[in-house]
N, C-alpha and C. Protein backbone atom coordinates (compact mmCIF):
# COMPACT_ATOMS: atom_id res chain seq x y z
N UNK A 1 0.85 -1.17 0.00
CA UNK A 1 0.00 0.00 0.00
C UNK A 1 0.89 1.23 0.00
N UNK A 2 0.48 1.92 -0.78
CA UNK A 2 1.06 3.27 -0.90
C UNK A 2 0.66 4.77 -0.03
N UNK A 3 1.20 5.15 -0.01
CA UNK A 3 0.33 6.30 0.85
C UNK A 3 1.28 7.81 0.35
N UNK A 4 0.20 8.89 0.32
CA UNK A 4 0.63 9.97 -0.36
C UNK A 4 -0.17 11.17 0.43
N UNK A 5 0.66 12.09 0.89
CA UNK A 5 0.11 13.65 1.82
C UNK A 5 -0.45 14.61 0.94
N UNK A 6 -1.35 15.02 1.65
CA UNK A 6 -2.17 15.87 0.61
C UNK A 6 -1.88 17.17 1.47
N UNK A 7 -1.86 18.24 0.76
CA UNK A 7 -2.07 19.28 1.93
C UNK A 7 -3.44 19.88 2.06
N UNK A 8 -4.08 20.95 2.83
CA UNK A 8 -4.99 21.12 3.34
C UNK A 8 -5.08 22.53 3.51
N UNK A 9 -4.32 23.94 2.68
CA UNK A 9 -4.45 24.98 3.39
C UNK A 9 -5.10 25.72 3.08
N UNK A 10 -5.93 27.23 4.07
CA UNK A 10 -5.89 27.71 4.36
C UNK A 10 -5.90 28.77 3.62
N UNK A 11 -6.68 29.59 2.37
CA UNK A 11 -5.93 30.94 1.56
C UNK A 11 -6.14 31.96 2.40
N UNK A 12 -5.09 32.59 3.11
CA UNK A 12 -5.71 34.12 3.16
C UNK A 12 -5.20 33.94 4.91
N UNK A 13 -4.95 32.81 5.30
CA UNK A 13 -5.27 32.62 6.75
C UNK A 13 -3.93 32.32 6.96
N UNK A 14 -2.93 32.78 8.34
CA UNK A 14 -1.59 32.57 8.63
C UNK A 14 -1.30 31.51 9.65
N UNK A 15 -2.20 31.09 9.69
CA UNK A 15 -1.76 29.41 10.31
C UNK A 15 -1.59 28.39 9.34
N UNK A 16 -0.41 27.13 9.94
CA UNK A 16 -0.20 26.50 8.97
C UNK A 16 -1.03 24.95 8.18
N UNK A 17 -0.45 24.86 7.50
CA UNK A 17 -1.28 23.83 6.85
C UNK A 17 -1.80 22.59 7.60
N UNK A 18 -2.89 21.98 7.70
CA UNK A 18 -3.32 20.66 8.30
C UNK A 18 -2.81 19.30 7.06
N UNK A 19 -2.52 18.38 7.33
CA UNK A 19 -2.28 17.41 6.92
C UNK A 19 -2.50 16.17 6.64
N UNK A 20 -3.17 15.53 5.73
CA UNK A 20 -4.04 14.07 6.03
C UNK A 20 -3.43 13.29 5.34
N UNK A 21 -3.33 11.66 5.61
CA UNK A 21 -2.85 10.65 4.72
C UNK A 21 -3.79 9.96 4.09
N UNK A 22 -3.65 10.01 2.68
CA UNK A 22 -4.44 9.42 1.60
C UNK A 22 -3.95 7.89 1.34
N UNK A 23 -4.35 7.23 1.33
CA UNK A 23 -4.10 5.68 0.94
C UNK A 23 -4.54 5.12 -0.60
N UNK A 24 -3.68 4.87 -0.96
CA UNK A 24 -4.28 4.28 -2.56
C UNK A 24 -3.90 2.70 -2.37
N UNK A 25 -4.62 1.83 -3.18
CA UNK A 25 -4.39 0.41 -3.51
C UNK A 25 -4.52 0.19 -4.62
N UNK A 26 -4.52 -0.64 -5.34
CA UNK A 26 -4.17 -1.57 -6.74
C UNK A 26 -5.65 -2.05 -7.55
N UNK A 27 -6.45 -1.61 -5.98
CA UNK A 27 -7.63 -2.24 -6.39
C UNK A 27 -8.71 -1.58 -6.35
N UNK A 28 -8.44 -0.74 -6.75
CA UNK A 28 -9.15 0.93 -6.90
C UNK A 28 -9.56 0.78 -8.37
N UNK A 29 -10.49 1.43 -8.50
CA UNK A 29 -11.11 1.93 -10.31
C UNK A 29 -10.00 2.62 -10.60
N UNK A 30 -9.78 2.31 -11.83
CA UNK A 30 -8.73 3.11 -12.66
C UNK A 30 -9.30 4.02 -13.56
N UNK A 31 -8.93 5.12 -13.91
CA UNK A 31 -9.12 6.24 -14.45
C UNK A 31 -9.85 5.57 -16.26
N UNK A 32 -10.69 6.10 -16.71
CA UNK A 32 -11.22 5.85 -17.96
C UNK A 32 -10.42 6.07 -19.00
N UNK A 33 -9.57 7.32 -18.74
CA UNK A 33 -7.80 7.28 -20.03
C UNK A 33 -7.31 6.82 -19.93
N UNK A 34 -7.06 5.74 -18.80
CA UNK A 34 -5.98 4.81 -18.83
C UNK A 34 -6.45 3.66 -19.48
N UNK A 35 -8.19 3.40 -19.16
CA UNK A 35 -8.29 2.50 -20.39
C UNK A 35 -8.66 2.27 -21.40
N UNK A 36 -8.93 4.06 -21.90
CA UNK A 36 -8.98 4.29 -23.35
C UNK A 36 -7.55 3.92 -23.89
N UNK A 37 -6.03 4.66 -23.16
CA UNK A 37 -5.22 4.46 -23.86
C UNK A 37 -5.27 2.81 -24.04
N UNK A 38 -5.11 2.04 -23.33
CA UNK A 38 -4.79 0.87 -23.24
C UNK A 38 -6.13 0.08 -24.27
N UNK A 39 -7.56 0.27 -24.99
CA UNK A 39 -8.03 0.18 -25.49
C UNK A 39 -7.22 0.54 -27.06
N UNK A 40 -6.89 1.78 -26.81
CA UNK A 40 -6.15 2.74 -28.64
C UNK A 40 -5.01 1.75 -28.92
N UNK A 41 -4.37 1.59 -27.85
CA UNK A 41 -2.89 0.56 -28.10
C UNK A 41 -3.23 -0.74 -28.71
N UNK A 42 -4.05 -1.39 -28.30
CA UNK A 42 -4.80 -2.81 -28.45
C UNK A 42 -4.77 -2.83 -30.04
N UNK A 43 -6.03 -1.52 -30.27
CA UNK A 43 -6.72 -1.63 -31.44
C UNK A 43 -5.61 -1.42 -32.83
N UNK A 44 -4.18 -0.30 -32.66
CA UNK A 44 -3.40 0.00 -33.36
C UNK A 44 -2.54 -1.07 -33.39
N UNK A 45 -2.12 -1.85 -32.98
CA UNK A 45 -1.24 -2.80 -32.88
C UNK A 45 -2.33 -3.46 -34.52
N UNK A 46 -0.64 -4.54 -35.13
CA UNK A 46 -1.51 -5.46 -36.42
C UNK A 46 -2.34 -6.42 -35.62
N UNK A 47 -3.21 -6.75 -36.78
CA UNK A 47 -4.41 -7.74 -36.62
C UNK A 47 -3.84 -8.93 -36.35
N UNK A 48 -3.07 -8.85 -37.97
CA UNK A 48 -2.75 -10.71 -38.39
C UNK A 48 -1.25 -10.26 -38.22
N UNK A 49 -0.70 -10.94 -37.54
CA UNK A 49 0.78 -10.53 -38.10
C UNK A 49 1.39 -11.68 -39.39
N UNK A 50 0.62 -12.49 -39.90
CA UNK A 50 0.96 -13.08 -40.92
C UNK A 50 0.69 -12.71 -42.42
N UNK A 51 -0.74 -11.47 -42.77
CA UNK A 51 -0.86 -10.28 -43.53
C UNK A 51 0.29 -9.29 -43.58
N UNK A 52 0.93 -8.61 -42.58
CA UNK A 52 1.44 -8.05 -42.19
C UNK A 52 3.01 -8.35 -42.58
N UNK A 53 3.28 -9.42 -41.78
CA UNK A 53 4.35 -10.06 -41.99
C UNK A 53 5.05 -10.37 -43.43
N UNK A 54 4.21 -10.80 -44.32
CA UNK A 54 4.48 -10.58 -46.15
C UNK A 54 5.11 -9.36 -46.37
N UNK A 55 4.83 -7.97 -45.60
CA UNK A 55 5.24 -6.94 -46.07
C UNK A 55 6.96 -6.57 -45.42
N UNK A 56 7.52 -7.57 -44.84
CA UNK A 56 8.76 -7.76 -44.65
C UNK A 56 9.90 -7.65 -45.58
N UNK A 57 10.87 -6.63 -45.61
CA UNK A 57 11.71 -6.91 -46.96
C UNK A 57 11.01 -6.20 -48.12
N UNK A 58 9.79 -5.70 -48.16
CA UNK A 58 9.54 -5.00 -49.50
C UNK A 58 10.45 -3.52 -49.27
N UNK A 59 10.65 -3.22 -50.51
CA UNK A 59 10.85 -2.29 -51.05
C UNK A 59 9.97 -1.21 -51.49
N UNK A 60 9.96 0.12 -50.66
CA UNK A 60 9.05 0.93 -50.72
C UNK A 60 9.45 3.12 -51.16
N UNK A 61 9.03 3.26 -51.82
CA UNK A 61 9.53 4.66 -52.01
C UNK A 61 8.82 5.40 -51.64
N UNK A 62 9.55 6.46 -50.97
CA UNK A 62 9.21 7.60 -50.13
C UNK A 62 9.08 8.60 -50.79
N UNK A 63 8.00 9.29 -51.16
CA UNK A 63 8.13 10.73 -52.07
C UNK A 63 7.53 11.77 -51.43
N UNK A 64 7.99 12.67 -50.29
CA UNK A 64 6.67 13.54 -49.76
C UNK A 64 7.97 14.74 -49.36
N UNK A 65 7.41 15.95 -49.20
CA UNK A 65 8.42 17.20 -49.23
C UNK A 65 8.12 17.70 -47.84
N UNK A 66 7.58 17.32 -47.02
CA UNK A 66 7.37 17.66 -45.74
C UNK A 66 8.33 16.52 -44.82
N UNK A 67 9.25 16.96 -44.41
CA UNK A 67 9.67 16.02 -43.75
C UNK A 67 9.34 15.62 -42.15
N UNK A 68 8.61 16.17 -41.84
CA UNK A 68 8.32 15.23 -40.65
C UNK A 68 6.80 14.15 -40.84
N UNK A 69 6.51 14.42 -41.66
CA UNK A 69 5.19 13.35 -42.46
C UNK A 69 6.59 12.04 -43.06
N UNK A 70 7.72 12.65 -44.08
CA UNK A 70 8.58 11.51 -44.38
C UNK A 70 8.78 10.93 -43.11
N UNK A 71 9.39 11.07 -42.31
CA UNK A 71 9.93 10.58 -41.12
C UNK A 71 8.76 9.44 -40.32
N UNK A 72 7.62 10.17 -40.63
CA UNK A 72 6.74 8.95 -39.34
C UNK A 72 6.12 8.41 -40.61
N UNK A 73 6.26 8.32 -42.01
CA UNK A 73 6.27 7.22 -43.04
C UNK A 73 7.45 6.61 -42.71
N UNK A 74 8.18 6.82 -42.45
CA UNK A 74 9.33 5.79 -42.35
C UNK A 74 9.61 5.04 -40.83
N UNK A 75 9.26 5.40 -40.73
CA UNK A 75 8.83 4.50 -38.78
C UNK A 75 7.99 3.81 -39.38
N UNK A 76 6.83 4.18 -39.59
CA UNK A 76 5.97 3.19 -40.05
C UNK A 76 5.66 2.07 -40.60
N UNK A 77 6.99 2.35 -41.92
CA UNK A 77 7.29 1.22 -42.79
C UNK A 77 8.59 0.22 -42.22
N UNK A 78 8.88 1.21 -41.17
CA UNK A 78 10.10 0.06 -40.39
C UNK A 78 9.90 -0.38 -39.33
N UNK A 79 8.44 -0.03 -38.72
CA UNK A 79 8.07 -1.20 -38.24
C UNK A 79 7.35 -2.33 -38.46
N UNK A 80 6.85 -1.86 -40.10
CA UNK A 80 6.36 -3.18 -40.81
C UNK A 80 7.50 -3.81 -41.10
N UNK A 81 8.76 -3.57 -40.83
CA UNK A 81 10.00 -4.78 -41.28
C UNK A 81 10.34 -4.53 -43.11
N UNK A 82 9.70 -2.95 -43.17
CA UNK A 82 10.07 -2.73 -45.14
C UNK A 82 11.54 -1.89 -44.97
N UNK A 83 11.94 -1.67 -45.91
CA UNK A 83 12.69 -1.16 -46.69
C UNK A 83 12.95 -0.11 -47.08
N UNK A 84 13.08 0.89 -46.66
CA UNK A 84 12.92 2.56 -46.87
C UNK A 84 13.63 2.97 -47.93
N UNK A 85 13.08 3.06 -49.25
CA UNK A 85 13.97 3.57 -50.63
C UNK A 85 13.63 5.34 -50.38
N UNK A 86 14.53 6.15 -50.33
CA UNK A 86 14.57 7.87 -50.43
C UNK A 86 14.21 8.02 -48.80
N UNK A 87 13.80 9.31 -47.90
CA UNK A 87 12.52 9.53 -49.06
C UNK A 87 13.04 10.97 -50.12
N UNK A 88 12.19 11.17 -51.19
CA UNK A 88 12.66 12.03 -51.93
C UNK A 88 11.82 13.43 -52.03
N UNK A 89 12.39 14.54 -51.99
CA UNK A 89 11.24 15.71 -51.76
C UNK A 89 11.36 16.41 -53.07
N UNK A 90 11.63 15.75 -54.11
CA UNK A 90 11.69 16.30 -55.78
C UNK A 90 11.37 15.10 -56.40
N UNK A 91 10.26 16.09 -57.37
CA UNK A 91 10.15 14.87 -58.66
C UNK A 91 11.54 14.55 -58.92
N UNK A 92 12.76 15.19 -59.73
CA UNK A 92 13.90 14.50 -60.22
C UNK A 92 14.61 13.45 -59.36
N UNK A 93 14.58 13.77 -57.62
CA UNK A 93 14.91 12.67 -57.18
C UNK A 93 14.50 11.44 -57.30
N UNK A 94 13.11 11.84 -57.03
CA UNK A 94 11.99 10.53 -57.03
C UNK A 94 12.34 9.74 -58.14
N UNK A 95 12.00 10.07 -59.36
CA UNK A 95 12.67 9.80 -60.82
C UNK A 95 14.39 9.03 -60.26
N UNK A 96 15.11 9.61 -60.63
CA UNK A 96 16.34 8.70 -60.09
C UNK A 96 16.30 7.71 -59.69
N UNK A 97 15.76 7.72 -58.22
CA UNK A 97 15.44 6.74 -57.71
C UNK A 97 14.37 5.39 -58.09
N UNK A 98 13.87 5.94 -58.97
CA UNK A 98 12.82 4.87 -59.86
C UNK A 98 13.69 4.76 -60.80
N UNK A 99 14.34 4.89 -61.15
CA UNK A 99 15.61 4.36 -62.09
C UNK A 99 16.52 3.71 -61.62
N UNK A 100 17.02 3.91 -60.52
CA UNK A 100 18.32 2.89 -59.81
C UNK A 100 18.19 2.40 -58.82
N UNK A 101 16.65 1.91 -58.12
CA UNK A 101 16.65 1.34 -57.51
C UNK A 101 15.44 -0.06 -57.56
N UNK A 102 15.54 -0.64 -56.93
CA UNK A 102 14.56 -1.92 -57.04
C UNK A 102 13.75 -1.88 -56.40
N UNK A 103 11.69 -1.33 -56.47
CA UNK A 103 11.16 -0.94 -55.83
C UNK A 103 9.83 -1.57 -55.77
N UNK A 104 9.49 -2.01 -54.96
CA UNK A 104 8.05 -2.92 -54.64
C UNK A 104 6.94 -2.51 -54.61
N UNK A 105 6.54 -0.71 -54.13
CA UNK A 105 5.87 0.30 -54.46
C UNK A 105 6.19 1.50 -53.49
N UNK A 106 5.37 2.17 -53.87
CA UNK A 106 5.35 3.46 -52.95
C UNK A 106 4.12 4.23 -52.59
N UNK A 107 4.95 5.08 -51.98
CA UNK A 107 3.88 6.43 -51.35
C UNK A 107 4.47 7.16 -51.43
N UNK A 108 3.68 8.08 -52.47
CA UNK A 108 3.61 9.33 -53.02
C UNK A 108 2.84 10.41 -52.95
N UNK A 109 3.43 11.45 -52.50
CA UNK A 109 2.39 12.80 -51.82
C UNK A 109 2.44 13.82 -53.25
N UNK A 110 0.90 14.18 -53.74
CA UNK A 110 1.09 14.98 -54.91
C UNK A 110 1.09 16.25 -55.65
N UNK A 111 1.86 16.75 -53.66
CA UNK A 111 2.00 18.20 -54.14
C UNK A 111 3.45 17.93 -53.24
N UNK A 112 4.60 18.18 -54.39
CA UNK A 112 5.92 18.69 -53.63
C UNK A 112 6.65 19.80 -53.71
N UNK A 113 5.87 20.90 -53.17
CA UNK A 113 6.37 22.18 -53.07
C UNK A 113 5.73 22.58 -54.29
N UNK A 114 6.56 23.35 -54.87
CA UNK A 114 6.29 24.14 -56.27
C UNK A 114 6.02 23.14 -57.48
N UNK A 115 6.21 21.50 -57.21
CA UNK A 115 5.82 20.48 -58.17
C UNK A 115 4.65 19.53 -57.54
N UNK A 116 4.05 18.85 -58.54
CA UNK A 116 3.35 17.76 -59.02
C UNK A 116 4.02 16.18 -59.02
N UNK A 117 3.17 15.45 -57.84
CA UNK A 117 3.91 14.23 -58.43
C UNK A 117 4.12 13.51 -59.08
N UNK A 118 3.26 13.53 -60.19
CA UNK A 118 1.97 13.15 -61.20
C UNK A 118 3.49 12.23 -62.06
N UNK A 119 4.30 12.98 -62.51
CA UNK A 119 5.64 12.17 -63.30
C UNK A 119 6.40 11.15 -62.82
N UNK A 120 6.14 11.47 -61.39
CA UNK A 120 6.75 10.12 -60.58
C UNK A 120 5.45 8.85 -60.86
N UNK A 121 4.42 9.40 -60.31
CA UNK A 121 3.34 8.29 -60.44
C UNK A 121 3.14 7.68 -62.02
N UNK A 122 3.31 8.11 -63.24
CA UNK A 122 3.51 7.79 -64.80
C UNK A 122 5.01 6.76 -64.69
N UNK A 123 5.68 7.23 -63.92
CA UNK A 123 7.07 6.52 -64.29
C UNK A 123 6.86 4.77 -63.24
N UNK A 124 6.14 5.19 -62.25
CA UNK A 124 6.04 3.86 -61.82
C UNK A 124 4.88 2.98 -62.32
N UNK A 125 3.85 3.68 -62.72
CA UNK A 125 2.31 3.22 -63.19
C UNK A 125 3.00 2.27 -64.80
N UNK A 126 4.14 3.20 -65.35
CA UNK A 126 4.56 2.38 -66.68
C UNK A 126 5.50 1.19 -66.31
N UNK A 127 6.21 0.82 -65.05
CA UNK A 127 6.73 -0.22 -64.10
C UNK A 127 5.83 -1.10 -63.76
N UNK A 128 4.57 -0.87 -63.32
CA UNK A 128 4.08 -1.72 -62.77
C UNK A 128 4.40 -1.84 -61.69
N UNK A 129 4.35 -0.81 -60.96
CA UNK A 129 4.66 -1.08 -59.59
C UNK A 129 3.53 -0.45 -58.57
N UNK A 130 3.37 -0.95 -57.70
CA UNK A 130 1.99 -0.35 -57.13
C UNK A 130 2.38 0.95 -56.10
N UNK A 131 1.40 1.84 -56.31
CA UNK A 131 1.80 3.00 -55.43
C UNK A 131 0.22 3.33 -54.70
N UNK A 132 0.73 4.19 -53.28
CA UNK A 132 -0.41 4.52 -53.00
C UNK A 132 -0.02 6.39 -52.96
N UNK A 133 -0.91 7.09 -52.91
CA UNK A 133 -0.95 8.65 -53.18
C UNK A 133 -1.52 9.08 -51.37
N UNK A 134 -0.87 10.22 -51.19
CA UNK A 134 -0.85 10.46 -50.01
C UNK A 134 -1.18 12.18 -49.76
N UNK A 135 -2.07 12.17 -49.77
CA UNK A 135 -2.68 13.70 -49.77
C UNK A 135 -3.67 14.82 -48.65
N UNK A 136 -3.22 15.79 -48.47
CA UNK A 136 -3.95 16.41 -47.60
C UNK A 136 -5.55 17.17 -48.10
N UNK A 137 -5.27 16.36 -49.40
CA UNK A 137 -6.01 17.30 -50.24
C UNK A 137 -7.14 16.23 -50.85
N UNK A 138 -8.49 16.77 -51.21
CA UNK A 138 -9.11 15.66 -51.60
C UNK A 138 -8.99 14.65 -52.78
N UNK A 139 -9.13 13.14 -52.66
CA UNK A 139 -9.08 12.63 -53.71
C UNK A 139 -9.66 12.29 -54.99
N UNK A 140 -10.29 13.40 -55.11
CA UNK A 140 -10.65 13.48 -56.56
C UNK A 140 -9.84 14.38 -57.19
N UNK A 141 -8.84 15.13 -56.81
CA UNK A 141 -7.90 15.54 -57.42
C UNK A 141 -7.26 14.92 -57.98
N UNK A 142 -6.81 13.18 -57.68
CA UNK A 142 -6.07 12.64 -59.08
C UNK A 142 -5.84 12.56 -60.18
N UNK A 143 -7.72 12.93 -60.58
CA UNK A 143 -7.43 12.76 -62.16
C UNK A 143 -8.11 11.35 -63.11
N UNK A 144 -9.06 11.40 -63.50
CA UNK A 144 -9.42 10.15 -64.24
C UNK A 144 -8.19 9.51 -64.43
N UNK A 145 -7.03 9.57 -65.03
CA UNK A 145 -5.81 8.27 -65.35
C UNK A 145 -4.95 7.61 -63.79
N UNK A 146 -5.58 8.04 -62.73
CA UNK A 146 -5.19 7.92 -61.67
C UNK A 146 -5.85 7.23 -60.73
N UNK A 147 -7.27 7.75 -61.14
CA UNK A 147 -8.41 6.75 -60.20
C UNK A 147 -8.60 5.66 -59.90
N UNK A 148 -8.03 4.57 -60.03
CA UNK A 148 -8.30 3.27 -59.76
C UNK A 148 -7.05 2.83 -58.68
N UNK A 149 -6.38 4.13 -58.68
CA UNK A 149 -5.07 3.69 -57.38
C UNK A 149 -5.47 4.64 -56.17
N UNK A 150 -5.14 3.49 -55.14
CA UNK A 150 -5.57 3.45 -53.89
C UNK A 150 -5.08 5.51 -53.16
N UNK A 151 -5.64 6.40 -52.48
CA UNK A 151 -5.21 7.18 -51.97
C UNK A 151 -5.23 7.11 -50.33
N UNK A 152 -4.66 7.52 -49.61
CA UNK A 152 -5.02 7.83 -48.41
C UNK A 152 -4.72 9.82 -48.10
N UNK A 153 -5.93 10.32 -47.00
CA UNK A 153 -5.80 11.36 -46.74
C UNK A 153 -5.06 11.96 -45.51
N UNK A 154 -4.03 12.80 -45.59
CA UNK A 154 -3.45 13.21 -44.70
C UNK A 154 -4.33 13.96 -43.58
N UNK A 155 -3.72 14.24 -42.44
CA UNK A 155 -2.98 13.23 -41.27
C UNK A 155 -4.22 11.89 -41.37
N UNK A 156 -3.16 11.09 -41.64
CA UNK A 156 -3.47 9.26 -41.12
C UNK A 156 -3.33 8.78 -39.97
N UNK A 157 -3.88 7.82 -39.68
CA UNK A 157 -3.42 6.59 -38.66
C UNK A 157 -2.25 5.44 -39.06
N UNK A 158 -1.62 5.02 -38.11
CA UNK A 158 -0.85 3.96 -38.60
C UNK A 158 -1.63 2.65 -38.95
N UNK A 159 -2.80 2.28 -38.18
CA UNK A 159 -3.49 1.09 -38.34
C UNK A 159 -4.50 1.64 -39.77
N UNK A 160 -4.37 2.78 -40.36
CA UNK A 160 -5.01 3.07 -41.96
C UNK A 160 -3.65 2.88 -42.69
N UNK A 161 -2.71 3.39 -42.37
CA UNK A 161 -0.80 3.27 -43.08
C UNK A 161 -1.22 2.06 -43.51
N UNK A 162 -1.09 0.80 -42.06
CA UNK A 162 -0.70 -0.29 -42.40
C UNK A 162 -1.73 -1.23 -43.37
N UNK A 163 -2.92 -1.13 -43.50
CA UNK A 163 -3.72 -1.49 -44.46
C UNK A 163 -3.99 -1.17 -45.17
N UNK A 164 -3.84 0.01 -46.01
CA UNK A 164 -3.50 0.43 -47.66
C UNK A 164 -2.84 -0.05 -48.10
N UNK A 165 -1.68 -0.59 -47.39
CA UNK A 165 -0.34 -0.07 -47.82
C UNK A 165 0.03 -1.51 -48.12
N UNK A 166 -0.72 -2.84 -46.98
CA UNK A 166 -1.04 -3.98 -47.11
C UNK A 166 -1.88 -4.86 -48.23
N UNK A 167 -3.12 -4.16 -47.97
CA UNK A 167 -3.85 -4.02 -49.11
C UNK A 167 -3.47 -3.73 -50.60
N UNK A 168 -2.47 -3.16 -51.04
CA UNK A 168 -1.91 -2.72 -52.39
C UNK A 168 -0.84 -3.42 -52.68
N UNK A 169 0.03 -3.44 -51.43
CA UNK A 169 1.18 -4.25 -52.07
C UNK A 169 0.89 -5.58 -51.92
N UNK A 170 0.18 -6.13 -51.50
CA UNK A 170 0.00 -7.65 -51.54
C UNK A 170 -1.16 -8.11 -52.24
N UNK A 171 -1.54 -7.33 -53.06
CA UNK A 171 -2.77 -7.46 -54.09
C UNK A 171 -2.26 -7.67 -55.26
N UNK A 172 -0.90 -7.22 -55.14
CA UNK A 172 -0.26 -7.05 -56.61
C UNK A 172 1.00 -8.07 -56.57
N UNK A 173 1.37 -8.44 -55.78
CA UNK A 173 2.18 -9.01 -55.65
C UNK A 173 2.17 -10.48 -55.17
């Protein structure tokens, strides 16, 4: 058993504080955020880890010009056990990198700065490689030649990350 002093004073009044001992146990109701968090943790964690697990070792490209969105894409994909190709915050990188590297698919955001990702997504769409589009912006902005590939809308969840991203590359692959 734990025990913790509370104080007791007095505003305004120059005598000093009274003092009581509070007792806590283990077997007390616990606070409802503690088991929301512990509910959110549950639910974000993977389902199957054998869905999941396939996505081990892929090869994935990073195309987004905001880098702290790159960064928790790339946690993301490394804790699915992938492969972090870039990430790249220029079409010409992106490009490059779809040229010299060996890539399983990606996520691609389709506004990078003063460009369009739209040339990266043509250069992999003529690969055959599956991509998903990653936007703060709505998805009907793709574009009829674009529509039939998967988008997700910015800010995401990781348990939405991990099933697009599941969903696409293991549909195709």
């Amino acid at each position: 058993m734990e025990t913790k002093r509370t104080g007791n004073a007095h505003i305004g009044e120059a005598r000093p504080s009274r003092w009581q001992t509070v007792a806590f146990t283990d077997d007390q109701p616990r606070s409802s955020n503690s088991r929301r968090r512990r509910e959110r943790a549950l639910r974000d964690k993977p389902r199957s880890s054998a869905n999941l697990g396939s996505l081990s070792g892929r090869r994935v490209l990073v195309v987004e010009d905001e880098m702290l969105i790159a960064m928790m894409i790339e946690d993301m994909l490394k804790e699915l056990d992938c492969v972090v190709v870039g990430p790249a915050s220029r079409v010409s990188t992106a490009l490059a990198l779809v040229e010299a590297e060996k890539i399983d698919g990606a996520i691609l955001d389709i506004n990078l700065g003063d460009e369009r990702g739209f040339p990266v997504a043509e250069a992999l769409q003529s690969l055959n490689i599956p991509l998903v589009f990653a936007t703060g912006y709505n998805v009907d902005s793709l574009g009829p030649e674009f529509a039939n590939y998967p988008a997700i809308r910015k800010p995401f969840r990781s348990d939405q990350f991990r099933r697009i991203l599941a969903d696409t590359l293991l549909k195709v692959n």
